[in-house]
Each structure stands twice: as structure tokens, then as C-alpha cells.
C-alpha atoms as a PDB file:
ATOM      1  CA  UNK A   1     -12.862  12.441  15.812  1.00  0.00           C
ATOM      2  CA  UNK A   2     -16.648  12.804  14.442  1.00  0.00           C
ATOM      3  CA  UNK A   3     -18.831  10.302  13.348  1.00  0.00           C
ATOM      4  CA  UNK A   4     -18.671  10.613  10.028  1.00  0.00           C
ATOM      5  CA  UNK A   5     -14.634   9.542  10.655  1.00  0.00           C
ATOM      6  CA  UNK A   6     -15.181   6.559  12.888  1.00  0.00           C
ATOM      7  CA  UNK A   7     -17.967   5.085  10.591  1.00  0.00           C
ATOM      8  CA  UNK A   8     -15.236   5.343   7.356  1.00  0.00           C
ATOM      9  CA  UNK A   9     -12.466   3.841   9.744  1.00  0.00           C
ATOM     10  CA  UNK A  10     -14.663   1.144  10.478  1.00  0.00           C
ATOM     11  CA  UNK A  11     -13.214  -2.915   9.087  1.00  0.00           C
ATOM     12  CA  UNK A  12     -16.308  -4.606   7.557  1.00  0.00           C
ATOM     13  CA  UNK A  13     -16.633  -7.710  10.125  1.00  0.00           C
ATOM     14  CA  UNK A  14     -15.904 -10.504   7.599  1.00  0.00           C
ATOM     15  CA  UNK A  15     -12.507  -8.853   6.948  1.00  0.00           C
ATOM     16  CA  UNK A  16     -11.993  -8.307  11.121  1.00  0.00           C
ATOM     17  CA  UNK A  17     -12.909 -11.616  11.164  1.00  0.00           C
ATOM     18  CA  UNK A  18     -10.210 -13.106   8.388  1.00  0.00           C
ATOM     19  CA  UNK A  19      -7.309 -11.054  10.316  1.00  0.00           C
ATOM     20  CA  UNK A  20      -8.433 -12.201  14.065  1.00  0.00           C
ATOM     21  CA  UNK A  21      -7.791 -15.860  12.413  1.00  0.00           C
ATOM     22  CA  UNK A  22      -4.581 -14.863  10.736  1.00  0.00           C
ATOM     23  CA  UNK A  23      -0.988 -15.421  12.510  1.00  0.00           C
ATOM     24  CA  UNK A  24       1.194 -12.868  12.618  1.00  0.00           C
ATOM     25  CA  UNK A  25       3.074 -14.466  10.254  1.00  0.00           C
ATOM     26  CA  UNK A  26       0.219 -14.898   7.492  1.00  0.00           C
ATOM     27  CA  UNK A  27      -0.460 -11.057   8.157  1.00  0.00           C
ATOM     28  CA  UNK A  28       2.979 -10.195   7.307  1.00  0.00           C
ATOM     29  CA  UNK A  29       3.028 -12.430   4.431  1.00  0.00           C
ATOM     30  CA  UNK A  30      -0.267 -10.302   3.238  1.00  0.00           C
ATOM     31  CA  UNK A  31       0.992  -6.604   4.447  1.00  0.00           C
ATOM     32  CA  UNK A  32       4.188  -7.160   2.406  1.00  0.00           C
ATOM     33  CA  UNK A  33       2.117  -8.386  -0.783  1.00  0.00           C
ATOM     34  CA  UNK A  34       0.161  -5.841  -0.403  1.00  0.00           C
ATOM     35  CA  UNK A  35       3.308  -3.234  -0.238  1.00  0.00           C
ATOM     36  CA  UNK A  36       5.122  -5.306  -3.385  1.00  0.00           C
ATOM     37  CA  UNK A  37       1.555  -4.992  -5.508  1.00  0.00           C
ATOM     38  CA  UNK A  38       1.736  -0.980  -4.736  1.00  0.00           C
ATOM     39  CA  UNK A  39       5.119  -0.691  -5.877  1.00  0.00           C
ATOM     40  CA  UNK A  40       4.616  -2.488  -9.187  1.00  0.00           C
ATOM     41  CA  UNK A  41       1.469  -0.764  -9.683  1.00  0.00           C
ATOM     42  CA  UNK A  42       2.658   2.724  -9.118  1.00  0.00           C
ATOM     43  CA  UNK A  43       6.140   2.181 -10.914  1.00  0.00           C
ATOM     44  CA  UNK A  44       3.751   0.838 -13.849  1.00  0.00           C
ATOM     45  CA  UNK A  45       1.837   4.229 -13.611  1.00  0.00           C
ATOM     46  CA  UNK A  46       4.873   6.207 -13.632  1.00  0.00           C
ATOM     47  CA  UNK A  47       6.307   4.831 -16.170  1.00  0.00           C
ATOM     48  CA  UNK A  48       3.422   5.379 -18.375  1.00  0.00           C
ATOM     49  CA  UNK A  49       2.811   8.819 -17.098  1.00  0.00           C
ATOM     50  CA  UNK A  50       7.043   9.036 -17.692  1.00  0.00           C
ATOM     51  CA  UNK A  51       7.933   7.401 -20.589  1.00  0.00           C
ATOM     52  CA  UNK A  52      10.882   9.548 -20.815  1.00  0.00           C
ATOM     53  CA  UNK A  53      12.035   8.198 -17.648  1.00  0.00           C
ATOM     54  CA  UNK A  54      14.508   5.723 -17.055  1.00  0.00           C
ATOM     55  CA  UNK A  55      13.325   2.814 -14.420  1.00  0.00           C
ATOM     56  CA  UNK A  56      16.186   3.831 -11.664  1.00  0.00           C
ATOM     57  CA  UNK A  57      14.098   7.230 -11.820  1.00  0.00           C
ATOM     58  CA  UNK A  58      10.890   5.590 -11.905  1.00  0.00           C
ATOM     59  CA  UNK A  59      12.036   3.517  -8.383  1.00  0.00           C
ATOM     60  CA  UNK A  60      13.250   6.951  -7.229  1.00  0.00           C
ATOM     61  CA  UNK A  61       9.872   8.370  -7.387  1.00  0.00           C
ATOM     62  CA  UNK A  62       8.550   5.111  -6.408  1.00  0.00           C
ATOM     63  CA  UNK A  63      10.569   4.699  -3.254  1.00  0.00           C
ATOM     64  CA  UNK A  64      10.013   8.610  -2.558  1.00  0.00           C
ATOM     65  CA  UNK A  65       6.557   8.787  -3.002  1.00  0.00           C
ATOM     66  CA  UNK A  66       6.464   5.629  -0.607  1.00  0.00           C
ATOM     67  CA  UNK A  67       8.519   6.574   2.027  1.00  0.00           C
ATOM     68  CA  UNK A  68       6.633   9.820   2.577  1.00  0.00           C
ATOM     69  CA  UNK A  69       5.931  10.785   6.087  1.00  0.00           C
ATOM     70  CA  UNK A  70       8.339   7.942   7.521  1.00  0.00           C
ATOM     71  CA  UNK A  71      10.353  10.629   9.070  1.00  0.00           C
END
């Protein structure tokens, strides 16, 4: 990995710090708002994009687009 790579990957502190003080419960809570926002925000893309669409094929691509890489 260069550099360049690590110092992107890198969490600003305050942020490290926030998690370290999280339970693994409040970090799950966040993780799976964070998931729900992403799906409403890219279904709401779609279906602007899409208009033609109906929204079980706009949760299609959702869900696709999503899942991609998962195996």
C-alpha cells in the first residue's frame, strides 16, 4: 500500500475518538442509519434519473447496486 493510500485511509482523530466511546450497540444503531440513508438517497436518485420506472424496479437496482461484491 503507498503513502498516498494510508494517508486517505486515515479516520480524522475526533471521529476515532467518537467510535472508541461508542458501544457496539450505538455503532450498529449508526452503521444501519447510515445503510437506510443510502438506500433512500440512491432510490431517490434513481427514480429521478428513472422516472419511467416503477419503485419495485427502482429497489431492484437499489438492492443490486448495493449488494455488489457481497459474493
Amino acid at each position: 500500500m503507498s503513502r498516498e493510500h494510508r494517508q486517505r485511509e486515515r479516520m480524522d482523530p475526533e471521529m476515532a475518538d467518537a467510535l472508541r466511546k461508542m458501544t457496539g450497540s450505538e455503532k450498529l444503531r449508526v452503521a444501519s442509519g447510515m445503510y437506510s440513508a443510502a438506500r433512500r438517497m440512491l432510490a431517490s436518485h434513481l427514480g429521478s434519473r428513472h422516472p419511467d420506472w416503477s419503485e419495485e424496479a427502482v429497489q431492484k437496482e437499489v438492492a443490486r447496486r448495493l449488494a455488489r461484491g457481497t459474493g
